[in-house]
Protein backbone atom coordinates (compact mmCIF):
# COMPACT_ATOMS: atom_id res chain seq x y z
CA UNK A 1 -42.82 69.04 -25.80
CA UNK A 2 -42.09 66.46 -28.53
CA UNK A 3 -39.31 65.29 -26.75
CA UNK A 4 -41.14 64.69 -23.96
CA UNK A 5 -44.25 62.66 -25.11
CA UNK A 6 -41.54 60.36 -26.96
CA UNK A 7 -39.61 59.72 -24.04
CA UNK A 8 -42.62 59.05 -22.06
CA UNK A 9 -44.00 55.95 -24.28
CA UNK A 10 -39.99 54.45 -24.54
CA UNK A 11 -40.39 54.94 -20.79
CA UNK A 12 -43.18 53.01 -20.79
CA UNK A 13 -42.42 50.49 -22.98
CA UNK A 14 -39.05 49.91 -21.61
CA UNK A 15 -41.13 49.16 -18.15
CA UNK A 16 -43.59 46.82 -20.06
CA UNK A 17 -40.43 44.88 -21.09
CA UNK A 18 -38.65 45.13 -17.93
CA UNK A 19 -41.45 43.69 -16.35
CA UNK A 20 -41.54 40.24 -18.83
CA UNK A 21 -37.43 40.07 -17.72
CA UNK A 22 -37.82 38.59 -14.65
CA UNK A 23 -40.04 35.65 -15.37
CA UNK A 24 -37.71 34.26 -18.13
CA UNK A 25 -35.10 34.53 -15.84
CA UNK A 26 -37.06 32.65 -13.50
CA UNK A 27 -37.40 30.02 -16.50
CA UNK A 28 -33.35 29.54 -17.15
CA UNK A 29 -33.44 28.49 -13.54
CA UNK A 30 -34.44 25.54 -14.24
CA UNK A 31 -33.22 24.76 -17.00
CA UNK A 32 -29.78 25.02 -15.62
CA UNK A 33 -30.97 22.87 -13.19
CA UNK A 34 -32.23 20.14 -15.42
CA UNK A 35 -28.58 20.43 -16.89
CA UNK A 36 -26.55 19.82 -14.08
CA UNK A 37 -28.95 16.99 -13.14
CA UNK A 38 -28.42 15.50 -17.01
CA UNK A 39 -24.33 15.92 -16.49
CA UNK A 40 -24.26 13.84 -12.76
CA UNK A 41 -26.71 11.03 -14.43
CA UNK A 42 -24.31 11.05 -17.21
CA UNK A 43 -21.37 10.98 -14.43
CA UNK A 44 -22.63 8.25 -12.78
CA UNK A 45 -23.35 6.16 -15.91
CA UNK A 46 -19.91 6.55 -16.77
CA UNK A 47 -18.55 4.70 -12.98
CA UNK A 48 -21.30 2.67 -12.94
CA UNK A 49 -19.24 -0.15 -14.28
CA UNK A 50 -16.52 0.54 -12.07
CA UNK A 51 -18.90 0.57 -8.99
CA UNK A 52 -20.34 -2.29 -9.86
CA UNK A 53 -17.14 -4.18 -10.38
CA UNK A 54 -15.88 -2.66 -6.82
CA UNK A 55 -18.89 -3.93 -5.22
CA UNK A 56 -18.71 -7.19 -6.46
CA UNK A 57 -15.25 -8.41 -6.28
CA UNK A 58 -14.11 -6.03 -3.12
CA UNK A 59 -17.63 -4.86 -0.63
CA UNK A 60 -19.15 -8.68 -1.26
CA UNK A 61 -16.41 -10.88 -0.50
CA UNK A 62 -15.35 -8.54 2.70
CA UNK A 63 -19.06 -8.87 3.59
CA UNK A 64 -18.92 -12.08 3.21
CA UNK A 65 -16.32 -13.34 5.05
CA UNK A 66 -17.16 -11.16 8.09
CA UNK A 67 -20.59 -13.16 7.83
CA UNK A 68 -19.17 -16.53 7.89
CA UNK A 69 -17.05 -15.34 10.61
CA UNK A 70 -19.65 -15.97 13.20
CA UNK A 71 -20.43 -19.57 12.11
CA UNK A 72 -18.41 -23.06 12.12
CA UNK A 73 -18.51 -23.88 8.51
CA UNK A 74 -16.92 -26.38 6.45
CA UNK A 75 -17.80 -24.96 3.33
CA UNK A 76 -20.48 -27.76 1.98
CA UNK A 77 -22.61 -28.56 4.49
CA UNK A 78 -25.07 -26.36 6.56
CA UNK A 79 -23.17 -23.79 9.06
CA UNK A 80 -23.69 -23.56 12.68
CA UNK A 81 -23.96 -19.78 14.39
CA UNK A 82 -21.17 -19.16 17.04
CA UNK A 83 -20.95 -15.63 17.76
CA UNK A 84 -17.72 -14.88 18.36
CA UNK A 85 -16.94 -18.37 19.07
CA UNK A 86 -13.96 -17.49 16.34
CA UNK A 87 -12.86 -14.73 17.42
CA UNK A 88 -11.80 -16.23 20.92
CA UNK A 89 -9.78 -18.84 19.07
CA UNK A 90 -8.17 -16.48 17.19
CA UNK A 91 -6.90 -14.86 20.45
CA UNK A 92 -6.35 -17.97 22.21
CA UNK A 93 -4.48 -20.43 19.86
CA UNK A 94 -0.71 -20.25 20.14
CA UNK A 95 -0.65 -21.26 16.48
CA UNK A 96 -2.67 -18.24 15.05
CA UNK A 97 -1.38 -15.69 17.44
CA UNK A 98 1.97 -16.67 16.64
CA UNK A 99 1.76 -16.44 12.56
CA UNK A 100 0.30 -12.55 13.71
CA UNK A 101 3.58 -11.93 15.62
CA UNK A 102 5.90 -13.03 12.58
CA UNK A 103 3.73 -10.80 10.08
CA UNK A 104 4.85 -7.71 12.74
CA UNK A 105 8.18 -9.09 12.77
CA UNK A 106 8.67 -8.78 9.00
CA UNK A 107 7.61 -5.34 9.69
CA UNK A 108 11.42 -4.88 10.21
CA UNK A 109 12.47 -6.46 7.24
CA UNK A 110 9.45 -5.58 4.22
CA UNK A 111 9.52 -1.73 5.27
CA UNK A 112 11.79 -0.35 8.35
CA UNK A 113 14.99 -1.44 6.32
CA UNK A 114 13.72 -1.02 2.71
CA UNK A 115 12.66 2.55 3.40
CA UNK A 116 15.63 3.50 5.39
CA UNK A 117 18.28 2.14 3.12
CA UNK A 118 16.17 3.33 0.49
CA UNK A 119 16.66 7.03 1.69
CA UNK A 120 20.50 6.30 1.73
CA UNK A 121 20.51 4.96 -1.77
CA UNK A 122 18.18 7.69 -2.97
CA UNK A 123 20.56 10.63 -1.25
CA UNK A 124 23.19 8.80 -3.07
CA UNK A 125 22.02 8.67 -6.28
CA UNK A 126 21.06 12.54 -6.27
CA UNK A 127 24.73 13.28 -5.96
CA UNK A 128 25.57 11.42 -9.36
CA UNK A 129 26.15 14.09 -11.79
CA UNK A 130 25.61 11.59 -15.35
CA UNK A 131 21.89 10.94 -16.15
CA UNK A 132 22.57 8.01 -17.77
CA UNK A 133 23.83 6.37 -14.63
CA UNK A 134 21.58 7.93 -12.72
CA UNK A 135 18.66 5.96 -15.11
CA UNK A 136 20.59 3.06 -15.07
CA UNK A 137 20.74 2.69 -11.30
CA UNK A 138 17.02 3.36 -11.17
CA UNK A 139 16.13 0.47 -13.73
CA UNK A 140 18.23 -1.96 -12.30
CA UNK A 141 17.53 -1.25 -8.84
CA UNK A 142 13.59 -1.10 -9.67
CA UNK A 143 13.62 -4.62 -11.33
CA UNK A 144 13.44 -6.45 -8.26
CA UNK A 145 10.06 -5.04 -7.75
CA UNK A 146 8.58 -6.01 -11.31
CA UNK A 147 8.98 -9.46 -10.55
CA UNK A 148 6.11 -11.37 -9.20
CA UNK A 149 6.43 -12.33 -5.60
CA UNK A 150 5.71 -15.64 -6.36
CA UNK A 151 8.49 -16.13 -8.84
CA UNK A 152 10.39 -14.24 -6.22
CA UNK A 153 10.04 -16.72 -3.88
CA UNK A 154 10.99 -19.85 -6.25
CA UNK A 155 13.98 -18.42 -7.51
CA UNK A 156 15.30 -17.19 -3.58
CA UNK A 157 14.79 -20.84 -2.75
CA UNK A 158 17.13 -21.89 -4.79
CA UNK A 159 19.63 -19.62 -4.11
CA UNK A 160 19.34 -19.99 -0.45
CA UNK A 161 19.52 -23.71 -0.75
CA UNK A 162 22.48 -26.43 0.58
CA UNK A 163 23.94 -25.93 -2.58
CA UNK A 164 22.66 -22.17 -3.29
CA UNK A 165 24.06 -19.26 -4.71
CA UNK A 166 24.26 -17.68 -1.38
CA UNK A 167 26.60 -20.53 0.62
CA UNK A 168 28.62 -20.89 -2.51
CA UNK A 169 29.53 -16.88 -2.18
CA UNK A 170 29.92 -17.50 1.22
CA UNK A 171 32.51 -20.63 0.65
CA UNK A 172 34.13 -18.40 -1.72
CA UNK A 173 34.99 -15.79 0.38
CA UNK A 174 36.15 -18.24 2.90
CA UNK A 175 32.93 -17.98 5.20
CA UNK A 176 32.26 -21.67 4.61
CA UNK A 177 31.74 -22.45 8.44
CA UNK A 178 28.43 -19.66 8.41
CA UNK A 179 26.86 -21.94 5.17
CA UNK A 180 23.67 -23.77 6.06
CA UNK A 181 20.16 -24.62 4.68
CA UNK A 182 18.83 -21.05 5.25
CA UNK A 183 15.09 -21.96 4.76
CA UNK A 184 15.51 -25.07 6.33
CA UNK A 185 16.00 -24.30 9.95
CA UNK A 186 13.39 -23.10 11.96
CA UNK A 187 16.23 -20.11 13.55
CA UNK A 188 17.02 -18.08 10.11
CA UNK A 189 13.89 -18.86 8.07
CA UNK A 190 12.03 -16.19 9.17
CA UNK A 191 14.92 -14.39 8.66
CA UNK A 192 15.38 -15.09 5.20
CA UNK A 193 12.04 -14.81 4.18
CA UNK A 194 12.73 -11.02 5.44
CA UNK A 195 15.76 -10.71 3.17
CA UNK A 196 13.53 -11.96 0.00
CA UNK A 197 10.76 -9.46 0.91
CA UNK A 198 13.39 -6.54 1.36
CA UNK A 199 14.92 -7.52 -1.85
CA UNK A 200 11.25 -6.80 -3.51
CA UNK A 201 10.98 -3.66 -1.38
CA UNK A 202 13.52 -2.16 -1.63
CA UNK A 203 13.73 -1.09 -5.59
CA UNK A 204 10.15 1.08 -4.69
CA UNK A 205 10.95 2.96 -1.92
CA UNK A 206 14.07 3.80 -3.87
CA UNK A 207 12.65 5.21 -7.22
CA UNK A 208 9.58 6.59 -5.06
CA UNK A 209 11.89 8.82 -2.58
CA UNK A 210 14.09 10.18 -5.59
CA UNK A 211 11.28 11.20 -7.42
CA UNK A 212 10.86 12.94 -4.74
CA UNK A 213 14.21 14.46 -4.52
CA UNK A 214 13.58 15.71 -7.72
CA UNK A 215 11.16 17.84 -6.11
CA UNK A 216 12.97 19.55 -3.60
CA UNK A 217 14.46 22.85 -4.10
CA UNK A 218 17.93 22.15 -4.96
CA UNK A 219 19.04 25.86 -4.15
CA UNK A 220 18.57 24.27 -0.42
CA UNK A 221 21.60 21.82 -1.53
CA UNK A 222 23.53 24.81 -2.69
CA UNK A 223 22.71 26.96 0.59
CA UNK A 224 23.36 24.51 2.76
CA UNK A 225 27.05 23.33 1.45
CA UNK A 226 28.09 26.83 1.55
CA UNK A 227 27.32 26.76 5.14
CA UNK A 228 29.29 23.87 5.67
CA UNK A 229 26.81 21.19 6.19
CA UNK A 230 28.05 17.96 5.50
CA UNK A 231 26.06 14.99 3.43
CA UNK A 232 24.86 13.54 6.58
CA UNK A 233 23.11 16.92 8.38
CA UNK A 234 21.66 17.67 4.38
CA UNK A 235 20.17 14.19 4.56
CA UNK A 236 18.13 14.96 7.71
CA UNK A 237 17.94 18.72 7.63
CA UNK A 238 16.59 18.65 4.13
CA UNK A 239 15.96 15.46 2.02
CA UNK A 240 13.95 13.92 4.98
CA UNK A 241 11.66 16.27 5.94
CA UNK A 242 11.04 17.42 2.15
CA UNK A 243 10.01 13.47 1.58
CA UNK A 244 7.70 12.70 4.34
CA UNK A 245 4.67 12.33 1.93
CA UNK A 246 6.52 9.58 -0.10
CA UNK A 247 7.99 8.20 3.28
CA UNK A 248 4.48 8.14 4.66
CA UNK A 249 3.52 5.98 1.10
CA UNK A 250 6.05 3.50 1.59
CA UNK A 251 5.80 2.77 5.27
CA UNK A 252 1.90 2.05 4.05
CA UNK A 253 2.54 -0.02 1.05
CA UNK A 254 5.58 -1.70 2.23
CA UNK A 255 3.33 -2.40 5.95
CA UNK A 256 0.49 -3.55 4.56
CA UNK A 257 2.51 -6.00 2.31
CA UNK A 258 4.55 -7.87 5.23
CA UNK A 259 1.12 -7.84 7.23
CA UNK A 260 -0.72 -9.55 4.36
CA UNK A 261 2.18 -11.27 2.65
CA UNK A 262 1.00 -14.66 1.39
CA UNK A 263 3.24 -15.82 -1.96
CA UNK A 264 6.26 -15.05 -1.13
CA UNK A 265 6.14 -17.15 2.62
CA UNK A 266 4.02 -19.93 0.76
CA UNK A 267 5.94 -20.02 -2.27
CA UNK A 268 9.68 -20.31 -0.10
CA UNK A 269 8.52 -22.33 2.93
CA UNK A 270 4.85 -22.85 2.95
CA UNK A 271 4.91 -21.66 6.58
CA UNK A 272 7.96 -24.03 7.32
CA UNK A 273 9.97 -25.44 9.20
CA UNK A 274 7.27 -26.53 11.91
CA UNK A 275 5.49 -23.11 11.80
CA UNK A 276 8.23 -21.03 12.28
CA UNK A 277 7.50 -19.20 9.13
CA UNK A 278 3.62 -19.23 9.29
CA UNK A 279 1.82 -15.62 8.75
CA UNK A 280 -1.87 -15.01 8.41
CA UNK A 281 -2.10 -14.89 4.88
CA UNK A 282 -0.93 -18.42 4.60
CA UNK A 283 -2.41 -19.97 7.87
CA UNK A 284 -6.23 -18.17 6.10
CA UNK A 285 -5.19 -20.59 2.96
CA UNK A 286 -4.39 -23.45 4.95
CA UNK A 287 -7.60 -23.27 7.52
CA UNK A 288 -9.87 -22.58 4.54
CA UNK A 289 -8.88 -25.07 1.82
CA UNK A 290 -7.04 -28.50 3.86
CA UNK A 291 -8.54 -27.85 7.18
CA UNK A 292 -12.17 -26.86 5.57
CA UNK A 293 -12.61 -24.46 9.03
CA UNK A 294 -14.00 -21.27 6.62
CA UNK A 295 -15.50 -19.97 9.69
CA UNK A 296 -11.91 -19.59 11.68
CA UNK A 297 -10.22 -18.71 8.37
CA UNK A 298 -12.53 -15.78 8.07
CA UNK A 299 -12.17 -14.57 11.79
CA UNK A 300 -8.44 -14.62 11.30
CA UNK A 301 -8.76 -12.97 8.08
CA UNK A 302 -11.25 -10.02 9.61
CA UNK A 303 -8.99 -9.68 12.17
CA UNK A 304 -5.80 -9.18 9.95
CA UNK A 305 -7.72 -6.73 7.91
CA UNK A 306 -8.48 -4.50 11.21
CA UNK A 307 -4.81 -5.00 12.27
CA UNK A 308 -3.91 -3.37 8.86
CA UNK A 309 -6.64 -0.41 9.41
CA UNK A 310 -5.08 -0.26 12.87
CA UNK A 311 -1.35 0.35 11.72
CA UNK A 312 -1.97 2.02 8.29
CA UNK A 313 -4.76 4.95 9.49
CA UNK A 314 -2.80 6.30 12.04
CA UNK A 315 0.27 6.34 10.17
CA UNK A 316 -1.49 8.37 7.17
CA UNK A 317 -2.76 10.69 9.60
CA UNK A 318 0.00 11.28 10.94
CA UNK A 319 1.93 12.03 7.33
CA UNK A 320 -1.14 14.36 6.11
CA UNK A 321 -0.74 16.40 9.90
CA UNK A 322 2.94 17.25 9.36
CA UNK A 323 1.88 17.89 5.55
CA UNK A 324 -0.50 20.53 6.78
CA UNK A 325 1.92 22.19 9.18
């Protein structure tokens, strides 16, 4: 009977206590609350410098110049509104369409041939059984790329002048009949301004796809020489489709810099001989600051920028689809 009565008021008070449990859980609720709220403030006080500084070097000025787009401005005195007054010209004047055309045509020479040589190189280098050479080859062949375009351009000049580097190789080797001014005539200067922006390409889209070698199984090497394949069928049967996420990153960077190359063109030729060099980039610079048209230099500049969007989204797409599969 003892037993009983004591286990009856424990009972009790265990049920008087249960009953104050669920209120103070009620109370941690928000209090966790409150401290999730405290760490996202926090979070965002921490990028709110960053988001500022993105906002007003990179959202204003693109907001900007697709405002002044729509107006005939000088750049002092009060603009005019013309719609897409612009826009038209930008689709109607040989001139502008034309410096669009030679910023696809570098296409060929910034990216198509820097990334494919670049896998050749890259397969190459795998097979080279020292480290040391294999760093060596990586630093020297990864220089090109440290060097500012600008520079780049200067020094390229030179050697591809009269008296150049290039035409005294060329005399050398008894090709002196082939020598001319290479920037100088308006039928390789496009041309050559190709061969300086591969030269800059090239180097990253080599030490970006053998990193990514380094990442692929390398029992798939071994498997696949013991069944015979050669170095050609392990190149596309293996070291291609294992790199199509760096391949997909240097198509994009090496795209977007022939479509918005600027230093290198102005730098070399300036958009010379006649226009046969011009690109975007360089025709913005010369609408904007020695024609004063800041309306038409925007227009062609918004419309470069959607070109880019136009050629770089589908192409990422298109990398992070085959990535999933």
């Amino acid at each position: 009977m003892t037993s009983k009565t004591s286990v009856a008021p424990s009972l009790a008070h265990d049920n008087e206590r249960g009953q104050g449990r669920p209120p103070m859980r009620q109370a941690a609720v928000p209090g966790r609350k409150a401290q999730t709220v405290k760490r996202a403030i926090r979070g965002y006080v921490f990028i709110l410098p960053a988001l500022l500084f993105y906002g007003l070097f990179e959202l204003w000025p693109i907001i900007q110049t697709v405002w002044y787009s729509f107006y005939n401005w000088n750049g002092i005195d009060e603009s005019t509104f013309i719609g897409l007054g612009n826009y038209i010209r930008v689709f109607t004047d040989s001139e502008l369409l034309g410096s669009i055309g030679h910023a696809f045509y570098l296409i060929i020479f910034f990216s198509v041939i820097p990334v494919c040589l670049g896998l050749i190189v890259a397969a190459l280098i795998k097979d080279v059984r020292s480290q040391v050479g294999k760093g060596v080859a990586q630093v020297c062949l990864f220089l090109p790329r440290i060097i500012p375009g600008a520079a780049a351009g200067v020094a390229w000049t030179w050697m591809l002048a009269d008296t150049g580097t290039v035409n005294q190789i060329l005399q050398g080797l008894g090709l002196g009949g082939i020598t001319r001014s290479w920037l100088g005539e308006q039928s390789t200067a496009l041309p050559a301004v190709g061969v300086i922006g591969c030269w800059l390409q090239l180097g990253f889209c080599i030490v970006l796809l053998l990193s990514g070698i380094g990442a692929i199984d390398q029992s798939l090497y071994e498997a696949a020489s013991l069944d015979g394949a050669g170095w050609w069928r392990q190149l596309f049967s293996i070291t291609i489709p294992g790199l199509r996420g760096q391949i997909g990153v240097c198509f994009t960077m090496t795209i977007v810099a022939a479509l918005a190359s600027f230093d290198v063109v102005f730098m070399s030729t300036q958009g010379g001989p006649g226009t046969s060099t011009m690109v975007p980039g360089v025709m913005v610079y010369r609408l904007a600051f020695q024609q004063n048209r800041v309306g038409l230099a925007s227009a062609l500049a918004v419309v470069l920028m959607a070109l880019v969007l136009l050629v770089v989204g589908p192409l990422q797409r298109l990398v992070e689809g085959k990535k999933e599969r």
